[in-house]
Protein backbone atom coordinates (compact mmCIF):
# COMPACT_ATOMS: atom_id res chain seq x y z
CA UNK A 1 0.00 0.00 0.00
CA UNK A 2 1.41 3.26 -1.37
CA UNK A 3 -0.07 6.43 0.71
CA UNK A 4 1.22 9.93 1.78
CA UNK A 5 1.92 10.72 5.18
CA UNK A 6 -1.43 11.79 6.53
CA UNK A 7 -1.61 8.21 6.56
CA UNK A 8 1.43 7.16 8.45
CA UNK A 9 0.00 6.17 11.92
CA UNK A 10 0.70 3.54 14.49
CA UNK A 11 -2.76 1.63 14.50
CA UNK A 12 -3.47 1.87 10.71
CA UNK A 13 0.31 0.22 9.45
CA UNK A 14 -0.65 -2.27 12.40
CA UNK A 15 -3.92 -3.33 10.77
CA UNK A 16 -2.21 -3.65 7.83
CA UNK A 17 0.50 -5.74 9.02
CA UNK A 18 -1.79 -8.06 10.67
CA UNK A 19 -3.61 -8.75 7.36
CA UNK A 20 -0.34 -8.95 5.72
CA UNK A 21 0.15 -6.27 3.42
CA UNK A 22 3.20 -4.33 3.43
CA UNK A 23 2.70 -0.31 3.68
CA UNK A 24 5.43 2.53 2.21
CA UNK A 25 4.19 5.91 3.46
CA UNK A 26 5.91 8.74 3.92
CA UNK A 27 7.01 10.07 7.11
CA UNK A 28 4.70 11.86 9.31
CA UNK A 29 5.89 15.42 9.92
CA UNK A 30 5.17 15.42 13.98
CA UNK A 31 7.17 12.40 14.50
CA UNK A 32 10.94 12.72 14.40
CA UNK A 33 13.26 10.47 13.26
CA UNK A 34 16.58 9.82 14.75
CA UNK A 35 18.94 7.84 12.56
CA UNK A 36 21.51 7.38 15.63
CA UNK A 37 19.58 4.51 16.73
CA UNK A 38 20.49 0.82 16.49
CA UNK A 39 19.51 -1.88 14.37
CA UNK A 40 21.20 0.54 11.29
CA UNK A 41 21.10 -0.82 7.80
CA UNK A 42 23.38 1.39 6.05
CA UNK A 43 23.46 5.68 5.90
CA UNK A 44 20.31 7.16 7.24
CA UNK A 45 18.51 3.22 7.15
CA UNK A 46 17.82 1.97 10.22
CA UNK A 47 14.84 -0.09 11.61
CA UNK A 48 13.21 1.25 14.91
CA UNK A 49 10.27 0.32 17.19
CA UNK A 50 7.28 2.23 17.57
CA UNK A 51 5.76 1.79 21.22
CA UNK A 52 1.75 1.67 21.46
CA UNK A 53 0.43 5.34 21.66
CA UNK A 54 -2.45 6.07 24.40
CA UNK A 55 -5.76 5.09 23.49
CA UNK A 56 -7.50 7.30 21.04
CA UNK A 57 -10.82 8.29 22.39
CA UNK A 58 -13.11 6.14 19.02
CA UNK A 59 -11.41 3.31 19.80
CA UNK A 60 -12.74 0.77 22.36
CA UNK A 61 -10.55 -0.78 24.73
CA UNK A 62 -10.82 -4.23 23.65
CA UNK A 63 -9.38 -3.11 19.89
CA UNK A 64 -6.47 -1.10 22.04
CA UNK A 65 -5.72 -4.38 23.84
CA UNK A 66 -5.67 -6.12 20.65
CA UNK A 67 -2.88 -4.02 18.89
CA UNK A 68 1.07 -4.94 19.75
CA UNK A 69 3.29 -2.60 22.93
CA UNK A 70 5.26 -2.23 19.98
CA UNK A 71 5.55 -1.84 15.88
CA UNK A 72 8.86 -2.58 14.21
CA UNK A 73 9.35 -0.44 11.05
CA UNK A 74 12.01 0.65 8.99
CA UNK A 75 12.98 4.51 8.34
CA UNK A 76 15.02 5.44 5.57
CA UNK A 77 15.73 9.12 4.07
CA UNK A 78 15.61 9.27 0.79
CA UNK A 79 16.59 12.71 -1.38
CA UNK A 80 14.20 14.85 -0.13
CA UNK A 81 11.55 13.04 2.48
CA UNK A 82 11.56 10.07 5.13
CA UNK A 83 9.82 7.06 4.10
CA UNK A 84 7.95 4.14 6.35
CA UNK A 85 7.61 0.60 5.56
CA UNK A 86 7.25 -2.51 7.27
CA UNK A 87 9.70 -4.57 4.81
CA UNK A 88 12.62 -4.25 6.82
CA UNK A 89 15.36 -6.52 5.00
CA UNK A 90 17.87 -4.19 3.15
CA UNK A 91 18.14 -7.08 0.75
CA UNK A 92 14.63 -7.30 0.14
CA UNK A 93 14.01 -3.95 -0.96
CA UNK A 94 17.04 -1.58 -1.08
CA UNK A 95 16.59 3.04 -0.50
CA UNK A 96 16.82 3.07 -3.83
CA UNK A 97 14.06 0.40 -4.46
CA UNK A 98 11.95 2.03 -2.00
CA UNK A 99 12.10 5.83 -3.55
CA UNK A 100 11.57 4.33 -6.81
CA UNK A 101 7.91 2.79 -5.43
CA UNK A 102 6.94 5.64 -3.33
CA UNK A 103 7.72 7.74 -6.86
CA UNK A 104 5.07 5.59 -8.41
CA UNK A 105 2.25 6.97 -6.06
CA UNK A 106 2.31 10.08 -8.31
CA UNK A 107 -0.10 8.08 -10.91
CA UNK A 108 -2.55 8.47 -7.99
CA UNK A 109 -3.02 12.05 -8.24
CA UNK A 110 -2.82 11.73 -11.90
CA UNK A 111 -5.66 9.19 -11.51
CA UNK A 112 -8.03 11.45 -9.46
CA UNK A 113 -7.11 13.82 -11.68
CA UNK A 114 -8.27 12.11 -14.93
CA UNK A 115 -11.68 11.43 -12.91
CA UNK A 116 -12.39 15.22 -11.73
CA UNK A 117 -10.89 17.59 -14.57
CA UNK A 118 -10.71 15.43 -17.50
CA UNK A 119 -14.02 13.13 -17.12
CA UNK A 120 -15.90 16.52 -15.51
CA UNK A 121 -16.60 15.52 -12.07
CA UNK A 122 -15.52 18.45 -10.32
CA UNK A 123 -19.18 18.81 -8.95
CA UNK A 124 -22.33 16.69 -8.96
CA UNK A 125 -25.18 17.96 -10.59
CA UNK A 126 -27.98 16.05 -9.25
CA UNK A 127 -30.12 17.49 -5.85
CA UNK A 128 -30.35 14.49 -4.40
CA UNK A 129 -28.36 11.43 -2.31
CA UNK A 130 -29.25 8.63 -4.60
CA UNK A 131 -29.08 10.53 -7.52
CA UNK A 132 -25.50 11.82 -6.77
CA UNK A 133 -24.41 8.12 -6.00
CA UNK A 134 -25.69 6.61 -9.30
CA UNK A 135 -23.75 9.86 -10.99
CA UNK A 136 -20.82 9.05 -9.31
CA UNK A 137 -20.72 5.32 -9.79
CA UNK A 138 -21.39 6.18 -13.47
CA UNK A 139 -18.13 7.88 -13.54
CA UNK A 140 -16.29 5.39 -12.25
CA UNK A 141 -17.49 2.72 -14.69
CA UNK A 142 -17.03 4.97 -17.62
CA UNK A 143 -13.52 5.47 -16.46
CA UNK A 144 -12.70 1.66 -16.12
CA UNK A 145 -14.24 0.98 -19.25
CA UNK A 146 -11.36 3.92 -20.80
CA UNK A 147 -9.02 2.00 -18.28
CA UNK A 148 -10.03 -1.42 -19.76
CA UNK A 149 -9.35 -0.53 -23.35
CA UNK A 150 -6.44 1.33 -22.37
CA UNK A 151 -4.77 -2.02 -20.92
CA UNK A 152 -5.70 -3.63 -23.83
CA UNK A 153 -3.84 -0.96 -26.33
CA UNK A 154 -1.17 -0.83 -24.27
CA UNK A 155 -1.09 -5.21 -24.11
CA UNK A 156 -1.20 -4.83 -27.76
CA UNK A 157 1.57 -2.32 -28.52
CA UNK A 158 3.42 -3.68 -25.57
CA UNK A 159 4.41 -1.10 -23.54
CA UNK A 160 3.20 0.24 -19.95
CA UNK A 161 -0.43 1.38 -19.76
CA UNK A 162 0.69 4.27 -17.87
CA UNK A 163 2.11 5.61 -20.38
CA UNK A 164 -0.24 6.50 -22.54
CA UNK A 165 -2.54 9.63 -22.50
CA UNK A 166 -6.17 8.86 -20.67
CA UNK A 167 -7.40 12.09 -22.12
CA UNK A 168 -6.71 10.82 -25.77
CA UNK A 169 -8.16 7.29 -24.90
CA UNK A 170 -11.35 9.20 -23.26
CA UNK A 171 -11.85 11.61 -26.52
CA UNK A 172 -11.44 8.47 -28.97
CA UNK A 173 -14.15 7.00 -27.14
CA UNK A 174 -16.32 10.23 -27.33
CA UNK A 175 -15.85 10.67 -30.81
CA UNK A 176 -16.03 7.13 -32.56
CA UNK A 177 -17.22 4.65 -30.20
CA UNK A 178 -20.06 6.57 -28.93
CA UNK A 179 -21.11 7.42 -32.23
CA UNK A 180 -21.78 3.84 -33.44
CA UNK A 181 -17.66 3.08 -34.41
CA UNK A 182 -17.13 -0.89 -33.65
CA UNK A 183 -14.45 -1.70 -30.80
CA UNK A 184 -11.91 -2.91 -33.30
CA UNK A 185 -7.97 -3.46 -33.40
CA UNK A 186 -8.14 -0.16 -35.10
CA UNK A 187 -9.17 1.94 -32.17
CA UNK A 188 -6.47 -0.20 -29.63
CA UNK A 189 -4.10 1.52 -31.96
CA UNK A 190 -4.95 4.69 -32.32
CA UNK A 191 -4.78 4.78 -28.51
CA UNK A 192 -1.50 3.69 -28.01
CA UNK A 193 -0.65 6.07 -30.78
CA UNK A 194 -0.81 9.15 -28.36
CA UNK A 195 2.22 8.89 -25.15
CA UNK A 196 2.69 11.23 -22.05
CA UNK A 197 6.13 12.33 -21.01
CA UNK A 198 8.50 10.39 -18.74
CA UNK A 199 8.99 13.25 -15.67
CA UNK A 200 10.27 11.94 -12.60
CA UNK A 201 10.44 13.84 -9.64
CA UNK A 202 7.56 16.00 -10.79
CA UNK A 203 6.90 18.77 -8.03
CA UNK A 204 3.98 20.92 -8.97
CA UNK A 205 3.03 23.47 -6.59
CA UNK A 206 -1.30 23.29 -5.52
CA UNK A 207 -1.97 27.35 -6.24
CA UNK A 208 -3.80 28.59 -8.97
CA UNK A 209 -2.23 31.03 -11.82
CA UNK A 210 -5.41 33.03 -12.92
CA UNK A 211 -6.78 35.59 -10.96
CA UNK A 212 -10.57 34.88 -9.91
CA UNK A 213 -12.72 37.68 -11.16
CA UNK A 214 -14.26 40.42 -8.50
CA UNK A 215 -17.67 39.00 -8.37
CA UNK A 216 -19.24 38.29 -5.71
CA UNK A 217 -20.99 34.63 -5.02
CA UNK A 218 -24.57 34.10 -6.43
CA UNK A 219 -26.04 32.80 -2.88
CA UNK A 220 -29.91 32.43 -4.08
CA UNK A 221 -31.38 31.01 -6.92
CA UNK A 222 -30.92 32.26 -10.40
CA UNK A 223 -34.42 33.54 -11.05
CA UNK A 224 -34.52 35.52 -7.77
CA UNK A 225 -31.03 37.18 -8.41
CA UNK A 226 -32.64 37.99 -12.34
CA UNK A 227 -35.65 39.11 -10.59
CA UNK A 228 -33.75 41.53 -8.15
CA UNK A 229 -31.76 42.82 -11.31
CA UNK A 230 -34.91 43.66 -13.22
CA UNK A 231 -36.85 44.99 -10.05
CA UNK A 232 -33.54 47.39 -8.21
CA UNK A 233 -31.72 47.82 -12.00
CA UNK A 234 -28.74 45.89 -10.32
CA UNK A 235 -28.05 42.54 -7.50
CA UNK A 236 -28.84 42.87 -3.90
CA UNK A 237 -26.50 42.48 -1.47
CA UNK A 238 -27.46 39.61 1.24
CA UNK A 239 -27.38 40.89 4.70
């Protein structure tokens, strides 16, 4: 399990471990790492034990008493950040093994990205629960269906699905399939056709570039605001 380091706790990487899945998360900022410790495995690698915090107050006692007085982990700095994982042999998975993974958890925001911007669902449009769930599960299955036939391109031309552009796959579906075009070997390579770049190490900062207009929000319905602009020859202000 590849996660950032909101996730990096004591009692989730212990529920992991118990099922047997192995975690890499990045280091949690208010915990502090000192590499002086025993049990080193090389420069900065070093595998440490995390006693049992207190009792959170949503957990129960009998779950507390269920979780170990202590978690062994291994802490490694890599260029830039501190990773966690719970596959401690150095021969098992090397630093430079381990920043190459974490590295890989940048498809996930590329993911949610092709879900919100490129498939449009920023914001649900329906007014009610159910309706909002079946719009959202209709997402999702539109974008495995791009996923499936993306897999299969990429199968076909032999490379690495990743690399090839969702947004091209997506508007190949829009334009032929949707219009009556048969799935056909044809389409498989037209969407392998189109490739995204190889960046590693991508840091992207999370601001916007273009300045939001000075309007102010439209708080009541539509009609009513057209209605005060026809009655008062302008908006009214909300008090």
């Amino acid at each position: 399990m590849l996660a950032d380091a909101l996730y990096c706790n004591y009692f989730l990487i212990a529920r992991l471990a118990r099922a047997g899945v192995d975690v890499l998360f990045e280091q949690n900022r208010s915990r502090i790492s000192d590499f002086r410790r025993r049990n080193r495995l090389g420069p900065r690698d070093h595998v440490v034990a995390w006693p049992k915090p207190a009792r959170p107050q949503w957990m129960t006692p009998e779950e507390y008493c269920a979780f170990p007085e202590a978690l062994q982990v291994r802490e490694t700095r890599t260029d830039h950040q501190i990773l966690v994982t719970t596959m401690t042999g150095r021969r098992r998975a090397s630093k430079e093994d381990l920043a190459q993974l974490y590295a890989r958890r940048w498809n996930v925001e590329l993911d949610v990205r092709n879900i919100k911007t490129t498939m449009g669902m920023e914001a649900l449009h329906c007014r009610t629960p159910d309706m909002n769930d079946k719009e959202l599960w209709v997402h999702l299955l539109a974008y495995n269906l791009i996923r499936l036939l993306m897999a299969q391109a990429a199968n076909n031309a032999g490379v690495d699905p990743c690399s090839l552009s969702f947004k091209h796959a997506c508007q190949l579906w829009t334009q032929l399939v949707l219009r009556g075009a048969p799935v056909e070997p044809a389409l498989f390579d037209l969407i392998a056709q189109s490739k995204v770049g190889n960046r590693p190490d991508r840091i992207e900062p999370r601001q916007r570039k273009r300045r939001p207009k000075p309007y102010p929000w439209l708080k009541k319905h539509r009609l009513l605001a057209r209605a005060d602009i026809i009655l008062y020859r302008r908006p009214q202000r909300l008090k």
